[in-house]
Protein backbone atom coordinates (compact mmCIF):
# COMPACT_ATOMS: atom_id res chain seq x y z
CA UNK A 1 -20.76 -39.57 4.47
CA UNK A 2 -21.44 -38.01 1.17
CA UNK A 3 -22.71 -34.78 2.64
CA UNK A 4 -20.38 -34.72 4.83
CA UNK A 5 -17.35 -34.75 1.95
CA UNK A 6 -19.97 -31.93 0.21
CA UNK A 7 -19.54 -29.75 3.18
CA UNK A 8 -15.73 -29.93 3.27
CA UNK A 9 -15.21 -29.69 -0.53
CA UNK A 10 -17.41 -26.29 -0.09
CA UNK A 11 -15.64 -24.89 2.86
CA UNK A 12 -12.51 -25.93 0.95
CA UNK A 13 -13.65 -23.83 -2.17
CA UNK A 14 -14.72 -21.20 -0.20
CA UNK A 15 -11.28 -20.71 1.12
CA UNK A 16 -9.73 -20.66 -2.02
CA UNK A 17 -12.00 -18.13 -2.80
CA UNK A 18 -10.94 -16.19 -0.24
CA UNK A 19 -7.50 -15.99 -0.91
CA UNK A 20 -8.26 -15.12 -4.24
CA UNK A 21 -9.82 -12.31 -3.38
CA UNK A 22 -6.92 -11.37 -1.17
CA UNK A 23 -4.63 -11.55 -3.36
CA UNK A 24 -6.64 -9.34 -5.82
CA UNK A 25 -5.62 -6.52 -2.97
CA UNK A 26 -2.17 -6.68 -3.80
CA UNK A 27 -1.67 -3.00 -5.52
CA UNK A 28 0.96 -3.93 -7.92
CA UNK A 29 0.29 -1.96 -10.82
CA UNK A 30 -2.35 0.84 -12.29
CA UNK A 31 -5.25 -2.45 -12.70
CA UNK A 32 -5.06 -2.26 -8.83
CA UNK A 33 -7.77 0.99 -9.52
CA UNK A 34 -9.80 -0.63 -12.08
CA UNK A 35 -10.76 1.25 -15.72
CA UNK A 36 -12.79 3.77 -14.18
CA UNK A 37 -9.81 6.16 -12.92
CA UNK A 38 -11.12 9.68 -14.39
CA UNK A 39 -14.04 11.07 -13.07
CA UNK A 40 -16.60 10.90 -16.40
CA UNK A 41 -17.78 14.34 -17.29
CA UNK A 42 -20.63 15.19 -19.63
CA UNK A 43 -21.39 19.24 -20.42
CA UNK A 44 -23.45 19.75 -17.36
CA UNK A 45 -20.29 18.70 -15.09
CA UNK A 46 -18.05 21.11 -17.51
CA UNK A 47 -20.34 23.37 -16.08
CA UNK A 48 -20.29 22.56 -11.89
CA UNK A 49 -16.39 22.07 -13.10
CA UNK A 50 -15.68 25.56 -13.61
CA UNK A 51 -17.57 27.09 -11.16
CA UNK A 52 -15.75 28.50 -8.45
CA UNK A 53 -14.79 25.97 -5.81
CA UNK A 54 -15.28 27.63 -1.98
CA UNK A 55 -11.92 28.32 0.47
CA UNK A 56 -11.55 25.03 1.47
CA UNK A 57 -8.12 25.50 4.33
CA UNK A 58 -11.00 26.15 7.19
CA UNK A 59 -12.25 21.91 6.56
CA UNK A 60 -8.74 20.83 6.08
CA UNK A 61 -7.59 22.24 9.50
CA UNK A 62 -10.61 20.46 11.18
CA UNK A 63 -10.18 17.46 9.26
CA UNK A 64 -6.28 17.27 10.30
CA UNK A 65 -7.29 18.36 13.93
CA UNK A 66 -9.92 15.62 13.90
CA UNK A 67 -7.25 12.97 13.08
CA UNK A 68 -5.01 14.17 15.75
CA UNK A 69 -7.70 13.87 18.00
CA UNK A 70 -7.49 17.64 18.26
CA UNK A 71 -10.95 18.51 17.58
CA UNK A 72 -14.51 17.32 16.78
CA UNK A 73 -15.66 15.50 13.44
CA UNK A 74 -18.35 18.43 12.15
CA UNK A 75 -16.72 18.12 8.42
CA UNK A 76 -18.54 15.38 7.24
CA UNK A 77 -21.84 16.18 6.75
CA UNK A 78 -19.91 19.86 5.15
CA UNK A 79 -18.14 18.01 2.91
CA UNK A 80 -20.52 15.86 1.47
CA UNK A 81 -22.99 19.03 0.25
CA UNK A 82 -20.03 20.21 -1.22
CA UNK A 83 -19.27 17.44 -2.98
CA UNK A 84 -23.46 17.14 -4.24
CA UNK A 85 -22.55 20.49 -5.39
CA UNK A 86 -19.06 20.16 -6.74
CA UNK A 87 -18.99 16.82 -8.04
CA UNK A 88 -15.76 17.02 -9.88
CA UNK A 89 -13.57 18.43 -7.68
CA UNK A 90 -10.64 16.50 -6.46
CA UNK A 91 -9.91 17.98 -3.53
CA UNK A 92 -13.06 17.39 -1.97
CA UNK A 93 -13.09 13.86 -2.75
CA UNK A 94 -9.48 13.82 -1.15
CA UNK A 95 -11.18 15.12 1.80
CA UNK A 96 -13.98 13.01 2.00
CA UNK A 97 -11.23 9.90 1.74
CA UNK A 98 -9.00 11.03 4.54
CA UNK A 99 -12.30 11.63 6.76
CA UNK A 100 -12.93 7.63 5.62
CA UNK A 101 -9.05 6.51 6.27
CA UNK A 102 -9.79 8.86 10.02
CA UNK A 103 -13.31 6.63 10.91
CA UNK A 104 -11.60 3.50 9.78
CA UNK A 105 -8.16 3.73 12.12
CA UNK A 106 -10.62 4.52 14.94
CA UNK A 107 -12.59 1.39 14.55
CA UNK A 108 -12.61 -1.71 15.92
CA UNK A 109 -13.37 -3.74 13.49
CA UNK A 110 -10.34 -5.55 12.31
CA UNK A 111 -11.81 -8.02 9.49
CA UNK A 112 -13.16 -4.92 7.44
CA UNK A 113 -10.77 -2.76 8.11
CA UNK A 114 -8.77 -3.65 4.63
CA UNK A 115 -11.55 -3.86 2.74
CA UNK A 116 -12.51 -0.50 3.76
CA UNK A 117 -8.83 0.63 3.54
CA UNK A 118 -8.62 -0.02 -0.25
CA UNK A 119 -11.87 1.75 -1.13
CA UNK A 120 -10.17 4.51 0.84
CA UNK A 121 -7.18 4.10 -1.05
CA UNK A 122 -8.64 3.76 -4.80
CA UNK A 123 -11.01 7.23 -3.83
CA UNK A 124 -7.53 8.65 -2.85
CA UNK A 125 -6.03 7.71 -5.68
CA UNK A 126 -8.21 8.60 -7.94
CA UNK A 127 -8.31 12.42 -6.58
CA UNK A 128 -4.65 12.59 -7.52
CA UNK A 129 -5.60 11.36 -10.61
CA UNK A 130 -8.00 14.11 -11.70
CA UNK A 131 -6.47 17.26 -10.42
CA UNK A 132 -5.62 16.66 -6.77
CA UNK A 133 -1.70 16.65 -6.39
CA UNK A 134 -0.79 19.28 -4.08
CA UNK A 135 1.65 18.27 -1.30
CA UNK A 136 -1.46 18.38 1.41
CA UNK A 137 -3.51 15.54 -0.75
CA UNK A 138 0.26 13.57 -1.90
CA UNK A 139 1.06 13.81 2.21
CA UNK A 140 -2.49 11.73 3.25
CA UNK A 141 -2.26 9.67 0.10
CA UNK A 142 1.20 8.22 1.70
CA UNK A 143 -0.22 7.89 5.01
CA UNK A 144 -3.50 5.60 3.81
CA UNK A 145 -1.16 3.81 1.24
CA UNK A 146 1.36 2.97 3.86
CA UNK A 147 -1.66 2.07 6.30
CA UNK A 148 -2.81 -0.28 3.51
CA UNK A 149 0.36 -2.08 2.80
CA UNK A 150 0.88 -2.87 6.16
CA UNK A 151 -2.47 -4.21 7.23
CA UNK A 152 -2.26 -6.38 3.43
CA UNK A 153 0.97 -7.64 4.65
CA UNK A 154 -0.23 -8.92 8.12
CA UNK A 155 -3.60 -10.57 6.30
CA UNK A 156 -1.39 -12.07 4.07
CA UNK A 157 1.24 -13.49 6.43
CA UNK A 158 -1.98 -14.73 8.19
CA UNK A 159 -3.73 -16.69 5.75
CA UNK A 160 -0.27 -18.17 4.28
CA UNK A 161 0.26 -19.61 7.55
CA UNK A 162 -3.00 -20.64 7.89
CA UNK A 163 -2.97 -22.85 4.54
CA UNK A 164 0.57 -23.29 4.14
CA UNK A 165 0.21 -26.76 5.40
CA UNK A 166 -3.26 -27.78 3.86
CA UNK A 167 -3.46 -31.64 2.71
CA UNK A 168 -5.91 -29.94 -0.03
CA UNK A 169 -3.98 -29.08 -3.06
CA UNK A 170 -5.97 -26.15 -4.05
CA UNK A 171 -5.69 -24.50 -0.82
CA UNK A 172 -1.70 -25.47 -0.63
CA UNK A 173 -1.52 -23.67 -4.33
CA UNK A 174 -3.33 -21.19 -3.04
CA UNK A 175 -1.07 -20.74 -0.24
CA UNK A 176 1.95 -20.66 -2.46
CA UNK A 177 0.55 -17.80 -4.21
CA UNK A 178 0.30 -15.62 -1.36
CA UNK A 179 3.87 -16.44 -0.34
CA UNK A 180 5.12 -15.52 -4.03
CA UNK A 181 2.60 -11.92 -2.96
CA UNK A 182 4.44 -11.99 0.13
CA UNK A 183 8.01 -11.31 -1.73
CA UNK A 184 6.57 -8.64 -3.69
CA UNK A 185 5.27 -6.03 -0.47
CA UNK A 186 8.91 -5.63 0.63
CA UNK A 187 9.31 -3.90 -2.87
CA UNK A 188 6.43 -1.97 -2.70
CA UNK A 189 7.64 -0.18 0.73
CA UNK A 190 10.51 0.77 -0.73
CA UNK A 191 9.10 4.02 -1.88
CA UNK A 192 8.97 5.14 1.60
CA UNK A 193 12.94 6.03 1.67
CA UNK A 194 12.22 8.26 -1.06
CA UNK A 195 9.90 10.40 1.49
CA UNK A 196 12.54 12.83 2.12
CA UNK A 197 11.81 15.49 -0.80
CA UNK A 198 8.28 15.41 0.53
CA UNK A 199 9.24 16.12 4.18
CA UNK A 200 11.32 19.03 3.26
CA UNK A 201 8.51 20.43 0.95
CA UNK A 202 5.96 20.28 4.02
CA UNK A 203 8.55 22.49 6.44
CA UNK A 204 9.45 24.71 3.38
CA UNK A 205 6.30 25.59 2.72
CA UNK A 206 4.53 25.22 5.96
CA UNK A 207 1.76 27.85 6.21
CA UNK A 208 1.46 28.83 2.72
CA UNK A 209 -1.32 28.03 0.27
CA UNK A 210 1.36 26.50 -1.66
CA UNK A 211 0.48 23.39 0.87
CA UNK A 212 -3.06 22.98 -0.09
CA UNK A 213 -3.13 24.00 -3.47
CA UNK A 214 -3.15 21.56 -6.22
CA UNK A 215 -0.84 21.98 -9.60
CA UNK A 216 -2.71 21.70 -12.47
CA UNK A 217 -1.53 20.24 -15.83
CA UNK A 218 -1.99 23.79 -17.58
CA UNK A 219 0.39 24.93 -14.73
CA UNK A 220 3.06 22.47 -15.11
CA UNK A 221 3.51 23.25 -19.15
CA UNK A 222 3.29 26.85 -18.38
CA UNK A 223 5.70 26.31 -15.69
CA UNK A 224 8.26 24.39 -18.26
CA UNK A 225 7.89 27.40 -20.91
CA UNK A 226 8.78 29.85 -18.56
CA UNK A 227 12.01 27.53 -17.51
CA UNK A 228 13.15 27.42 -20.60
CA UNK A 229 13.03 31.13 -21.04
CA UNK A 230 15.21 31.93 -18.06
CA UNK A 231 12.24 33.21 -16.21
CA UNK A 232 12.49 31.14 -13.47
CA UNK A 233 10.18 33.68 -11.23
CA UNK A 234 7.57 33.84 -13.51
CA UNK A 235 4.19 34.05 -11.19
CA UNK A 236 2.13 31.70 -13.23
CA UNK A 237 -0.90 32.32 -11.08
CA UNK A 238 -1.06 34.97 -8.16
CA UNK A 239 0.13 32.47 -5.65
CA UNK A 240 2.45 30.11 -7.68
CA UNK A 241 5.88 30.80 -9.59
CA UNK A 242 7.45 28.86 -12.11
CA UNK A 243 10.51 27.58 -10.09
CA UNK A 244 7.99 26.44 -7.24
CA UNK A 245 5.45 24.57 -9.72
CA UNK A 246 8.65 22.56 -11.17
CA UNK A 247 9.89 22.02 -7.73
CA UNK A 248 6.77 20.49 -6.10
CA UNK A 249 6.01 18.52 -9.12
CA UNK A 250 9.32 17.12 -10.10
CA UNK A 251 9.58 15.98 -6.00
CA UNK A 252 6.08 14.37 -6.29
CA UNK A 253 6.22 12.58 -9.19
CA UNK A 254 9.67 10.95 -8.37
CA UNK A 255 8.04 9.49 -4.90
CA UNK A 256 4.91 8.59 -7.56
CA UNK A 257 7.04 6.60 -10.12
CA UNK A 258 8.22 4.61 -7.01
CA UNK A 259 4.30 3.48 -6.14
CA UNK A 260 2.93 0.79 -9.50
CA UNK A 261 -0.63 1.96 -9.00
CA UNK A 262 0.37 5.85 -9.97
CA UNK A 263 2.10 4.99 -13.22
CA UNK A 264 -0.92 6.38 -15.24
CA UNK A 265 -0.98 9.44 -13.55
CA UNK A 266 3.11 9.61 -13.86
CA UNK A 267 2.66 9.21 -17.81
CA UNK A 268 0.59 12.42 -17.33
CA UNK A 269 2.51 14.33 -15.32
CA UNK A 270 5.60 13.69 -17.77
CA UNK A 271 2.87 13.96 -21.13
CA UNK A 272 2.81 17.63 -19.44
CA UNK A 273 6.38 18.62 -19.31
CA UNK A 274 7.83 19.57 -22.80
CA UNK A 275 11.18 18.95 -24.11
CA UNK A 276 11.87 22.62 -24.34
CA UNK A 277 15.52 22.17 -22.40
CA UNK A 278 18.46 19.84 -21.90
CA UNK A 279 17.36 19.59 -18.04
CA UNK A 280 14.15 19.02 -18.49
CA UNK A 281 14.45 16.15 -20.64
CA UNK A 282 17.15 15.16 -18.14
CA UNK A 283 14.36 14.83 -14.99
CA UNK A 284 11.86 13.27 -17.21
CA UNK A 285 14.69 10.64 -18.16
CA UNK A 286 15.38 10.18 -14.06
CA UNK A 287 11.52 10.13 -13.44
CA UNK A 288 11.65 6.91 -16.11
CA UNK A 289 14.75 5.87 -14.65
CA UNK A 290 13.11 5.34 -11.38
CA UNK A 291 9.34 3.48 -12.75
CA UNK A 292 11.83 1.47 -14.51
CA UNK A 293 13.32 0.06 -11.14
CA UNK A 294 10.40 -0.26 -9.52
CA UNK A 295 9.31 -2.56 -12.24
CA UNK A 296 12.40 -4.49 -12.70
CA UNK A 297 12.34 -4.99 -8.63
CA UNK A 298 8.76 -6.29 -8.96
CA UNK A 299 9.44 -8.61 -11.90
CA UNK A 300 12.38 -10.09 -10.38
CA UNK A 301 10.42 -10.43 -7.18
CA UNK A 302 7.78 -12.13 -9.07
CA UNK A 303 10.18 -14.84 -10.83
CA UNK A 304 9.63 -13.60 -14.14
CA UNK A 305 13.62 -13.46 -15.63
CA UNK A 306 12.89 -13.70 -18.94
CA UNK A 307 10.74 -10.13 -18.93
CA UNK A 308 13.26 -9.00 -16.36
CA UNK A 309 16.00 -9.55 -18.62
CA UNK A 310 14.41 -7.57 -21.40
CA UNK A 311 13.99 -4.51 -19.27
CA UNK A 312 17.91 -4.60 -17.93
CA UNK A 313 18.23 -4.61 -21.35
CA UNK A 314 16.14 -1.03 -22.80
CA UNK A 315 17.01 0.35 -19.17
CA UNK A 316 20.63 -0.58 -20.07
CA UNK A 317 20.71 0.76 -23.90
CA UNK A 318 18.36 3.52 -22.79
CA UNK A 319 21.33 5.37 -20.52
CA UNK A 320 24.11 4.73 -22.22
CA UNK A 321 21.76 6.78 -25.19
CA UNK A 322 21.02 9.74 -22.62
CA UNK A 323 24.86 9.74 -21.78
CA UNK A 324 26.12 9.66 -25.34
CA UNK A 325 23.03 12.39 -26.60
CA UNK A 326 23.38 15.05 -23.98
CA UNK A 327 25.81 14.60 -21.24
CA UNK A 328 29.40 13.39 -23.27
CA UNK A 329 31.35 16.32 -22.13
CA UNK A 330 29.35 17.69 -19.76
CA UNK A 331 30.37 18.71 -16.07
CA UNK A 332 27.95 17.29 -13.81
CA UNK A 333 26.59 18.79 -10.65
CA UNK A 334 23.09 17.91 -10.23
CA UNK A 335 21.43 14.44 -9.37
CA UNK A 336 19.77 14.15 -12.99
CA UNK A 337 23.03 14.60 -14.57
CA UNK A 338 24.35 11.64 -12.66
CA UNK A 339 21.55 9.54 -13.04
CA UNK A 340 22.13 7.88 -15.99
CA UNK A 341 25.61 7.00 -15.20
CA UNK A 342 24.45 5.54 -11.90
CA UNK A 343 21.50 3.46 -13.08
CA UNK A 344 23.45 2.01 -15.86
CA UNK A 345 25.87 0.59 -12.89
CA UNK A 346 22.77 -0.30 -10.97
CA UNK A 347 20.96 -2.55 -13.81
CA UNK A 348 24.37 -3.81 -14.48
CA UNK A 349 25.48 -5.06 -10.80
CA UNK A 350 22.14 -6.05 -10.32
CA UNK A 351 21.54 -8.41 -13.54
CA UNK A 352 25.00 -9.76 -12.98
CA UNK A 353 24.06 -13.42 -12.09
CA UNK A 354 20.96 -12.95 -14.61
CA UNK A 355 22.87 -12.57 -18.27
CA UNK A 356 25.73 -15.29 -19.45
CA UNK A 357 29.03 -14.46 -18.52
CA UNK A 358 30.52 -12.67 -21.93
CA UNK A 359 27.39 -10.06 -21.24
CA UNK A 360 27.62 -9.95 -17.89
CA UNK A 361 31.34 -8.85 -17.83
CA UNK A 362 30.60 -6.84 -21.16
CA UNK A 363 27.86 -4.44 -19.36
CA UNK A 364 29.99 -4.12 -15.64
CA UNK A 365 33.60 -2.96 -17.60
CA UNK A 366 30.95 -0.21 -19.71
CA UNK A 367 29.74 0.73 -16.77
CA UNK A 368 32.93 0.70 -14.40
CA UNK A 369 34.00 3.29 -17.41
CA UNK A 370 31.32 5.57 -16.94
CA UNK A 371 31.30 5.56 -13.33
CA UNK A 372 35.31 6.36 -14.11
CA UNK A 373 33.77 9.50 -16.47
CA UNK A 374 30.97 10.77 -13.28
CA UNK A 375 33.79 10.67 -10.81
CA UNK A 376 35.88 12.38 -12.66
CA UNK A 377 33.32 15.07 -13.51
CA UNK A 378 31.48 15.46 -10.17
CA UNK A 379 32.09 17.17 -6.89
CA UNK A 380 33.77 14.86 -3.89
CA UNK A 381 31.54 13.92 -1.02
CA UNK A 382 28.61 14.28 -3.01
CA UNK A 383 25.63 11.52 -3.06
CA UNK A 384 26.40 11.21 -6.31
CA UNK A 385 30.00 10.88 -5.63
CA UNK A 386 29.44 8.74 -2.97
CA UNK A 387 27.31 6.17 -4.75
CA UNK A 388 29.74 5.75 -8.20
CA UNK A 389 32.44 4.98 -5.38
CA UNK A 390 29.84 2.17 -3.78
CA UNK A 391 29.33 0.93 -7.19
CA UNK A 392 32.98 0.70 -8.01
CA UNK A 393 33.51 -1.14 -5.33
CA UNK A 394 30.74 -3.84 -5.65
CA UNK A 395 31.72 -4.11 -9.53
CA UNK A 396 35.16 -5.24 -8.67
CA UNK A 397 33.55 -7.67 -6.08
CA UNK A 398 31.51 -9.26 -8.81
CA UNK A 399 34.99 -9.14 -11.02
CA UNK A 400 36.71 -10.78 -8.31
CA UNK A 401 34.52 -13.79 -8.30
CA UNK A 402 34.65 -14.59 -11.98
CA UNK A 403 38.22 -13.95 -11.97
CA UNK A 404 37.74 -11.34 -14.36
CA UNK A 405 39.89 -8.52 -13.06
């Protein structure tokens, strides 16, 4: 009898253990990728570093025909001298992860598959992290993330209704954990309405090297100097012009600062971009803007009010500063001129039910003002437009119900 309650207290434990580790997998912030996110470099790699890297478009075609099922795998043994000779370089680690994320959706194994999926993931990561953002890397970075997020979901909706109805307490805390992990993956796909920008990059630009090549940090600052000189066409390298560097970065990072486990790299990007003009400092703000929703969205998913509350509150005092400081009698025409008018509105509807009343109805009559203010100073039928009329609308709702109006 004894060994028999041994057995199940150790089957019990080793399901707990399990979940554990599942939930572990949950990528909801930059820990998700562990300390190690910069390739180390000592003076010998300095070296391999700045040697020149090989044309590289010939193994991207086969690797994208490959996944197609276009063409043969005869990459992979290519890719990994390269990478024994190149160490360093990004974008042959980014290749070496989508052949991975290519062998793993053809397999059959199910019960490795996310396992394998997030080593796929953090190597992808990773090569984004130390010099790989072009849109060709960004593109399969979406693809395994959105791979990963949906197996996750399907082995956590699994195990939680596995356990959900345990008689063993640790196993039915367990289980209530996953559930509260459960909420949290509906915010984490949000990202993937923000995909548009990218889409319209990859038909722009379809069949140029400006595709495949990655933007380097150097470019971006050189590329925000130039921008602020009113030399817009500056070629900052033969293939790359100031207008396009700001472009493709700017459209990236605002699809990164929508995905937790890319807020280091979004600090960087942003580290990069000087406050040499009004506008500039205007899409950094938006870039913020949007990490800063993400986060809210996850904390409030997570239960947390209190730190919820705080960050309404900085998001809150943050644009009604950027509104005040550079945009009190401006006209305003493009999306990061609206932006703080909108996402004061949005922090303000949505932390309605979350303040006490006097601060509630203090923060939605500011902000019906300022979306007064954008109206008044923005084109009709614009998104911009558009949305201050939506938010108008669901402020007086929330007025309505208090009896406020």
């Amino acid at each position: 009898m004894e060994e028999l309650v041994s057995n199940n207290q150790k089957a019990n434990q080793s399901q707990v253990n399990k979940i554990l580790h599942l939930l572990k997998k949950v990528p909801e912030s930059s820990g998700f990728l562990g300390n190690g996110v910069y390739y180390k470099r000592s003076n010998r790699n300095i070296l391999f570093r700045r040697q020149q890297l090989p044309d590289l478009s010939n193994l991207r075609e086969a690797v994208h025909r490959f996944s197609e099922k276009k063409g043969v795998n005869t990459t992979r043994g290519e890719v990994s001298k390269l990478i024994k000779k190149y160490p360093y370089a990004a974008d042959l680690h980014a290749l070496k992860a989508i052949q991975s994320y290519n062998d793993i959706s053809q397999s059959g194994q199910d019960k490795s598959k996310l396992d394998l999926l997030e080593i796929t993931l953090s190597k992808m990561s990773k090569a984004l992290h130390n010099g790989g953002v072009s849109i060709f890397n960004v593109t399969w970075f979406i693809t395994i993330y959105l791979k990963y997020l949906e197996l996750l979901k399907e082995r956590l909706s699994r195990e939680y209704n596995l356990c959900a109805n345990n008689e063993n307490i640790q196993i039915y805390s367990a289980a209530k954990k996953i559930y509260e992990k459960l909420l949290l993956i509906p915010c984490l796909f949000q990202f993937s309405s923000s995909l548009g920008g990218l889409t319209t990059l990859n038909i722009k630009l379809r069949n140029t090297v400006l595709i495949a090549e990655a933007i380097s940090m150097e470019e971006l600052s050189k590329a925000c100097h130039a921008m602020a000189r009113n030399k817009k066409n500056k070629m900052i390298t033969q293939n790359k012009s100031a207008t396009n560097i700001l472009t493709i970065m700017f459209t990236l990072t605002s699809i990164f600062a929508r995905i937790p486990i890319l807020s280091t790299l979004v600090r960087e990007i942003l580290a990069h971009i000087p406050n040499t003009s009004r506008d500039l400092i205007l899409q950094k703000k938006m870039i913020l803007n949007t990490q800063k929703v993400t986060d809210f969205q996850i904390i409030i998913a997570s239960g947390i009010k209190e730190t919820a509350k705080e960050l309404a509150n900085r998001m809150f005092i943050s644009n009604t500063n950027t509104i005040n400081k550079y945009l009190e009698n401006a006209t305003i025409g493009k999306t990061f001129e609206a932006d703080p008018f909108l996402k004061s509105a949005w922090i303000a509807i949505e932390t309605a039910d979350l303040f006490d009343l006097d601060t509630s109805k203090k923060r939605l009559d500011e902000s019906l003002s300022l979306l007064n203010i954008l109206i008044e100073r923005t084109e009709r039928d614009t998104e911009s437009f558009n949305t201050a009329c939506k938010f108008q609308n669901h402020i007086s709702l929330i007025k309505n119900k208090y009896g406020w109006t």
